[in-house]
N, C-alpha and C. Protein backbone atom coordinates (compact mmCIF):
# COMPACT_ATOMS: atom_id res chain seq x y z
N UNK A 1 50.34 29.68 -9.74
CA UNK A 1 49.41 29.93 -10.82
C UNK A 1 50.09 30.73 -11.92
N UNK A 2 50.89 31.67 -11.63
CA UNK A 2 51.57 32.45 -12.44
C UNK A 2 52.57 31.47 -13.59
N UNK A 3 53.11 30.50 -12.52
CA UNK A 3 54.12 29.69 -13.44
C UNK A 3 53.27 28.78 -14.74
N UNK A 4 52.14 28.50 -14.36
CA UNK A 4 51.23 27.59 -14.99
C UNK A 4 50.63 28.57 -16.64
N UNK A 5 50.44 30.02 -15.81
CA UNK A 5 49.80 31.23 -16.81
C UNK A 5 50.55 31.45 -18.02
N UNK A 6 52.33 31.42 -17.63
CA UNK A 6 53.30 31.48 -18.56
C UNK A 6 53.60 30.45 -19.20
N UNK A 7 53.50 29.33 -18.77
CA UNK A 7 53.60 27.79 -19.83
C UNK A 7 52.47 27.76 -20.42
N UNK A 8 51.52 27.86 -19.95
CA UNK A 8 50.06 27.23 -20.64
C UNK A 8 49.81 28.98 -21.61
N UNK A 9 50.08 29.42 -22.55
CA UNK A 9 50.12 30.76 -22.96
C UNK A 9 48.59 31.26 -23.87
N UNK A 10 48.64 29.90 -24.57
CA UNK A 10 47.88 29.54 -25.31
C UNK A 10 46.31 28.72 -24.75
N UNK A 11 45.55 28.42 -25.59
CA UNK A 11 44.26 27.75 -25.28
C UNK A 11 44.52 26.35 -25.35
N UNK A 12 45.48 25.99 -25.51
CA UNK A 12 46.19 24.69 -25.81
C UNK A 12 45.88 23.60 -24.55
N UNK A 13 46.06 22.32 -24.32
CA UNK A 13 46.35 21.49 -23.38
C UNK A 13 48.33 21.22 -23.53
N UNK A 14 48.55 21.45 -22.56
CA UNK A 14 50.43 21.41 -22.27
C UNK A 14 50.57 20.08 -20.75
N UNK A 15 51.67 19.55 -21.41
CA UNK A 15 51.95 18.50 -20.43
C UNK A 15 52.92 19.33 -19.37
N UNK A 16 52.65 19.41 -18.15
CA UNK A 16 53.75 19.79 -16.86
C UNK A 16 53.87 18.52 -16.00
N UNK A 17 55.46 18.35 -15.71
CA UNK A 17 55.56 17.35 -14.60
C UNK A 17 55.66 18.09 -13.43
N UNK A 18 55.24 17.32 -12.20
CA UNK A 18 55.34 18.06 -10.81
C UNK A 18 56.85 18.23 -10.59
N UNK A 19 58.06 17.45 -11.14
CA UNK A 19 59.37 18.04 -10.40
C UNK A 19 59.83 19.47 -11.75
N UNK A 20 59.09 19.33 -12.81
CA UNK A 20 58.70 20.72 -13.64
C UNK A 20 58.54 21.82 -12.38
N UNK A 21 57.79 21.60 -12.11
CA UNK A 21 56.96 22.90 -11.58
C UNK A 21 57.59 23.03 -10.10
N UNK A 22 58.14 22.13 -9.50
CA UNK A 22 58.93 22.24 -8.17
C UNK A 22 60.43 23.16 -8.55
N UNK A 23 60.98 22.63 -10.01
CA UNK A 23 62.19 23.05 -10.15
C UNK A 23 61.88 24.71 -10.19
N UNK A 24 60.73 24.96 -10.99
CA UNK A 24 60.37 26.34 -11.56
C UNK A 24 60.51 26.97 -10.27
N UNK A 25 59.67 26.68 -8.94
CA UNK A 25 59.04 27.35 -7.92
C UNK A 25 60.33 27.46 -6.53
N UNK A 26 61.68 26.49 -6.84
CA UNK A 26 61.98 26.36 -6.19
C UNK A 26 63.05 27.13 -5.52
N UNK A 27 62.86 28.41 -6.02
CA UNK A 27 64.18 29.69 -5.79
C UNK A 27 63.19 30.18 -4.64
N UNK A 28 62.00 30.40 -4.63
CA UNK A 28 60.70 31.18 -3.52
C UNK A 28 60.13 30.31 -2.44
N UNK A 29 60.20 29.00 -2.68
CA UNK A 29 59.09 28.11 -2.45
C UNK A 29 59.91 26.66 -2.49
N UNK A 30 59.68 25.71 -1.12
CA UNK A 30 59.87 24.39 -1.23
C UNK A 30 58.95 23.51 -1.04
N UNK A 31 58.52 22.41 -2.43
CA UNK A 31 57.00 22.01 -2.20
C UNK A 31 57.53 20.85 -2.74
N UNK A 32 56.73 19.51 -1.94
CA UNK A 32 56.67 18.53 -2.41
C UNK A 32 55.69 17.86 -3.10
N UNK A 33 55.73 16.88 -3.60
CA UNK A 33 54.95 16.39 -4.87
C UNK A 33 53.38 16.73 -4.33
N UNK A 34 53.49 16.15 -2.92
CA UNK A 34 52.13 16.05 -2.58
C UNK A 34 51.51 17.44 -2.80
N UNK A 35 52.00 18.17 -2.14
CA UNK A 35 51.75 19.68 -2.19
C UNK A 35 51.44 20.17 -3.46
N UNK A 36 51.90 19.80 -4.20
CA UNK A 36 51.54 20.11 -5.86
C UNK A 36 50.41 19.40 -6.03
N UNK A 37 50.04 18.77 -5.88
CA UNK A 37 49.02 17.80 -6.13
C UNK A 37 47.74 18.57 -5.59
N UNK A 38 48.16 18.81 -4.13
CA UNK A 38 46.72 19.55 -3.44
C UNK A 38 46.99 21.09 -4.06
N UNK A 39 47.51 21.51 -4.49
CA UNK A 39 47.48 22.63 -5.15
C UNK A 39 47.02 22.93 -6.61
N UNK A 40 47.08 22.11 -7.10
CA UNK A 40 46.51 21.85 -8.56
C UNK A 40 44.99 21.48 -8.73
N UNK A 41 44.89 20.74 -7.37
CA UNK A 41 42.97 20.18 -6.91
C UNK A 41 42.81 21.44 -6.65
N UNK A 42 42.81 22.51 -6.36
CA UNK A 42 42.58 23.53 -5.34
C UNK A 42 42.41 24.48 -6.65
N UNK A 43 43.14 24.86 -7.52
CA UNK A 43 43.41 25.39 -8.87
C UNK A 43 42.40 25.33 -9.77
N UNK A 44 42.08 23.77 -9.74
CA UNK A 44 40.72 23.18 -10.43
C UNK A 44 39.29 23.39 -9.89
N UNK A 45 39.43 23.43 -8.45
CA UNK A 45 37.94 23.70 -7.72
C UNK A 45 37.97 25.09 -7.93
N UNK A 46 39.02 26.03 -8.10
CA UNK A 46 38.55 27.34 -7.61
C UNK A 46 38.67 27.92 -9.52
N UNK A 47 38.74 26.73 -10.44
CA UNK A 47 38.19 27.10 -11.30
C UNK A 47 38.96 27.90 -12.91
N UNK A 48 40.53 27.70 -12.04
CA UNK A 48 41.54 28.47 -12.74
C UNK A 48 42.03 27.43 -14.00
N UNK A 49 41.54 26.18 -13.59
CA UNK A 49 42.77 25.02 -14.86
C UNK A 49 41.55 23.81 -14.86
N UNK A 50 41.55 23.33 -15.48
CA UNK A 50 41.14 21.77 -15.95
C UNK A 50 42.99 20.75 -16.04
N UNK A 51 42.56 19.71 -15.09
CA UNK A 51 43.82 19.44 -15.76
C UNK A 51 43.70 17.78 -15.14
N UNK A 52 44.50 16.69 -16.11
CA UNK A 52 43.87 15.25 -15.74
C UNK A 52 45.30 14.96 -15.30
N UNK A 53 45.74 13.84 -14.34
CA UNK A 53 46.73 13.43 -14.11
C UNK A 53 47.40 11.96 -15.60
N UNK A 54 48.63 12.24 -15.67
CA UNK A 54 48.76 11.11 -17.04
C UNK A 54 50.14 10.23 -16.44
N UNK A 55 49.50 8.98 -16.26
CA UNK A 55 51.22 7.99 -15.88
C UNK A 55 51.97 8.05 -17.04
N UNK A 56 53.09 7.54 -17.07
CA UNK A 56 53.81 7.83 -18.34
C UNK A 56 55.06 6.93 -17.86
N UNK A 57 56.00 6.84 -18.87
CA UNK A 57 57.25 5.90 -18.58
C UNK A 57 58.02 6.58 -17.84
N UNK A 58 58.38 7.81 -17.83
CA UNK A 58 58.91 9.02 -17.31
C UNK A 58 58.25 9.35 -16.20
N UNK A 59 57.40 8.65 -15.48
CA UNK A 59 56.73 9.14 -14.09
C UNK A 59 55.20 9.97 -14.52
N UNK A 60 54.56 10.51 -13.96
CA UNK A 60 53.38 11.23 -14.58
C UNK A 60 53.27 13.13 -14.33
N UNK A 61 52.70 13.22 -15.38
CA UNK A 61 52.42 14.38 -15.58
C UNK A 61 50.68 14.79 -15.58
N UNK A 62 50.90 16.29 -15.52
CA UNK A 62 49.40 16.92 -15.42
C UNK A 62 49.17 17.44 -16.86
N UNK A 63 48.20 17.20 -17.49
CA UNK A 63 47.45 17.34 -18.51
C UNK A 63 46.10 19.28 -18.26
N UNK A 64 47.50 20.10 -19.04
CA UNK A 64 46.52 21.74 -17.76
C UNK A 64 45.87 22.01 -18.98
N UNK A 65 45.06 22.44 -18.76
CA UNK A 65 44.38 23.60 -20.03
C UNK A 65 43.74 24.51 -18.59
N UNK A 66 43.83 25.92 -19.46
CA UNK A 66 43.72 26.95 -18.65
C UNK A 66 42.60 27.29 -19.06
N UNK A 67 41.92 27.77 -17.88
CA UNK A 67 40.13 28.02 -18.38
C UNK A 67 39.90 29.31 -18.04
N UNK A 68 38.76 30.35 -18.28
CA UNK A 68 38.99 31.89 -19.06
C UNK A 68 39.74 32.44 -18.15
N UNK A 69 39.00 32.24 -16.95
CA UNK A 69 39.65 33.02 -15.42
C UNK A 69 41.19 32.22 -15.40
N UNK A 70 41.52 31.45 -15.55
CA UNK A 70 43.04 31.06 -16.06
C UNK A 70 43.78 32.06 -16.71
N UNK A 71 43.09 32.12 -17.93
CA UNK A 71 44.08 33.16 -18.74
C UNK A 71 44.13 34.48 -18.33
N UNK A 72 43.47 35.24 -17.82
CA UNK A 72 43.49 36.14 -17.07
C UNK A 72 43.87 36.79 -15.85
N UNK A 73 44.75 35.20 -15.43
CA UNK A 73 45.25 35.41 -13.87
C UNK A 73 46.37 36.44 -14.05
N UNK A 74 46.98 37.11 -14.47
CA UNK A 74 48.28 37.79 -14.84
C UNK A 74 47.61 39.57 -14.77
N UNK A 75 47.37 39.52 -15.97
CA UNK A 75 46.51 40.36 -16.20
C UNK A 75 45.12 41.26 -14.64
N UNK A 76 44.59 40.26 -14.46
CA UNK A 76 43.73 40.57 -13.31
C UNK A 76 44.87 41.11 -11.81
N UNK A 77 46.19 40.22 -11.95
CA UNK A 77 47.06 40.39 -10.74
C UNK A 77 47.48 41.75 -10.83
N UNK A 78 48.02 41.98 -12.11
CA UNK A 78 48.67 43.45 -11.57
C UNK A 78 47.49 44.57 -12.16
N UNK A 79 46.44 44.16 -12.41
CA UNK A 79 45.32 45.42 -11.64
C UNK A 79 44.99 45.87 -10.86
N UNK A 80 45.12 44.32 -9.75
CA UNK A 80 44.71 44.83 -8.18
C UNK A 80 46.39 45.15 -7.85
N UNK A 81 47.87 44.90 -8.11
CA UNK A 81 48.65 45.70 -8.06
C UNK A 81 48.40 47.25 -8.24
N UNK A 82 48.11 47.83 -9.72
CA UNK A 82 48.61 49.06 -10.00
C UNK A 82 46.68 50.00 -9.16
N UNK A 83 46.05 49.04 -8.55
CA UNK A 83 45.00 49.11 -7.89
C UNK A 83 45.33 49.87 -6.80
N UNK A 84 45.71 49.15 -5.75
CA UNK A 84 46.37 49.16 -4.59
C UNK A 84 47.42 50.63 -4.47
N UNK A 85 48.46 50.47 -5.68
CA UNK A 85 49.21 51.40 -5.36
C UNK A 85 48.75 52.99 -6.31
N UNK A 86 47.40 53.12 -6.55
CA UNK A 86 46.95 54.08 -6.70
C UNK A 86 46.50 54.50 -5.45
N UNK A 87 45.63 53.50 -4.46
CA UNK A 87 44.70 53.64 -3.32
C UNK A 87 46.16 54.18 -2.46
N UNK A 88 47.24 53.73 -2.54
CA UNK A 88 48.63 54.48 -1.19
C UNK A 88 48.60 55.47 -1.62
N UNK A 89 48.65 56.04 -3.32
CA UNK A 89 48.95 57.54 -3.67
C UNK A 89 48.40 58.23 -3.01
N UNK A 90 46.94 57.83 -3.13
CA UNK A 90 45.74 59.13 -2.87
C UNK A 90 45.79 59.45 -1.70
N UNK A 91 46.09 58.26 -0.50
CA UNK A 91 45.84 58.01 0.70
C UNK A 91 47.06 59.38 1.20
N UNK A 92 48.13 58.95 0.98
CA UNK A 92 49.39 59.31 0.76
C UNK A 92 48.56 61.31 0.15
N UNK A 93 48.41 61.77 -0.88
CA UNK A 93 48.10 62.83 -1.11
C UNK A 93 47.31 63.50 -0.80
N UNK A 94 46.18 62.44 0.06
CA UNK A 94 45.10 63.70 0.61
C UNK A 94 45.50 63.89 2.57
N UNK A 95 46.26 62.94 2.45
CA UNK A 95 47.36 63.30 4.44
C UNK A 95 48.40 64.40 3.99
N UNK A 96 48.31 64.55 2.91
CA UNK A 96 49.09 66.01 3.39
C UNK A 96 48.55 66.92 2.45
N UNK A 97 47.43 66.94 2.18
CA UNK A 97 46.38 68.21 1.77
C UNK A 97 46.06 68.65 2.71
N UNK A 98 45.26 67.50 3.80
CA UNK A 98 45.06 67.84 4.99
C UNK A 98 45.80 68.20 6.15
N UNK A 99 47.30 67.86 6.45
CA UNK A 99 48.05 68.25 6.94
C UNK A 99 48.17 70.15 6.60
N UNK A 100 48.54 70.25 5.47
CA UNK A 100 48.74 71.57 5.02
C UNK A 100 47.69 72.37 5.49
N UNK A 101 46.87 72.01 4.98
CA UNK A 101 45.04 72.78 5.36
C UNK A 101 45.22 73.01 6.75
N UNK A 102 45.24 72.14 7.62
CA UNK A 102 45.61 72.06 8.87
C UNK A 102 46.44 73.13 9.65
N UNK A 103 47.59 73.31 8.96
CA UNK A 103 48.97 74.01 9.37
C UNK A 103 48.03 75.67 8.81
N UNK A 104 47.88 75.71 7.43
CA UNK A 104 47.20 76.95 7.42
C UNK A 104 46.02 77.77 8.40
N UNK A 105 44.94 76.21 9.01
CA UNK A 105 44.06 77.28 9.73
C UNK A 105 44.89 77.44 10.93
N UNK A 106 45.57 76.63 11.63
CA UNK A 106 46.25 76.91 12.84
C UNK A 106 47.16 78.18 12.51
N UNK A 107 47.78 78.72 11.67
CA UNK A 107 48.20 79.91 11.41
C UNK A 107 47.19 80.86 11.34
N UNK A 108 45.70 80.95 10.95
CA UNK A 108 45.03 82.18 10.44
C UNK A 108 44.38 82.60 12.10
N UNK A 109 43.99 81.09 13.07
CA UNK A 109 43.41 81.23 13.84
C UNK A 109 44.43 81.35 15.20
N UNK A 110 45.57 81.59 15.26
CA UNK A 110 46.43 81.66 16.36
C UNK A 110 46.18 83.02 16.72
């Protein structure tokens, strides 16, 4: 979805071919056509892309336009990132408030 967020930038409709998007994905990830295919249906049901399949002389391509929750996939990701790694800070800073607190009454009450 990310690779799709950065091509499609705009409100635009953009042509992607599936060995496009295999070449893009293919340093993390080994996916075949089919797999792209059910991944792009899956994209569309859950509401992220509109996108039509197009034959062409060159083999076929997907026809994406990114729909609102589309454009926002980036954006929304590293919220629940910088989300998350607020929730370790705190977690992280109140285990050793309490640790300390801890160490102090066991000192007052020994």
């Amino acid at each position: 979805m990310s690779y799709l967020c950065n091509k499609c930038q705009q409100k635009r409709t953009y042509l992607v071919s599936p060995q496009e998007i295999t070449q893009a994905l293919s340093k993390k990830y080994i996916l075949s056509v089919e797999e792209i295919d059910e991944i792009m249906v899956t994209l569309s049901n859950e509401n992220y892309i509109d996108f039509v399949v197009s034959d062409g002389k060159k083999g076929y391509f997907y026809c994406v336009n990114l729909k609102k929750s589309g454009q926002t996939y980036n954006f929304d990701t590293r919220k629940k990132h910088r989300t998350f790694g607020l929730l370790i800070l705190r977690s992280m800073f109140l285990a050793t408030v309490s640790f300390v607190f801890g160490m102090i009454l066991r000192a007052i009450f020994k």
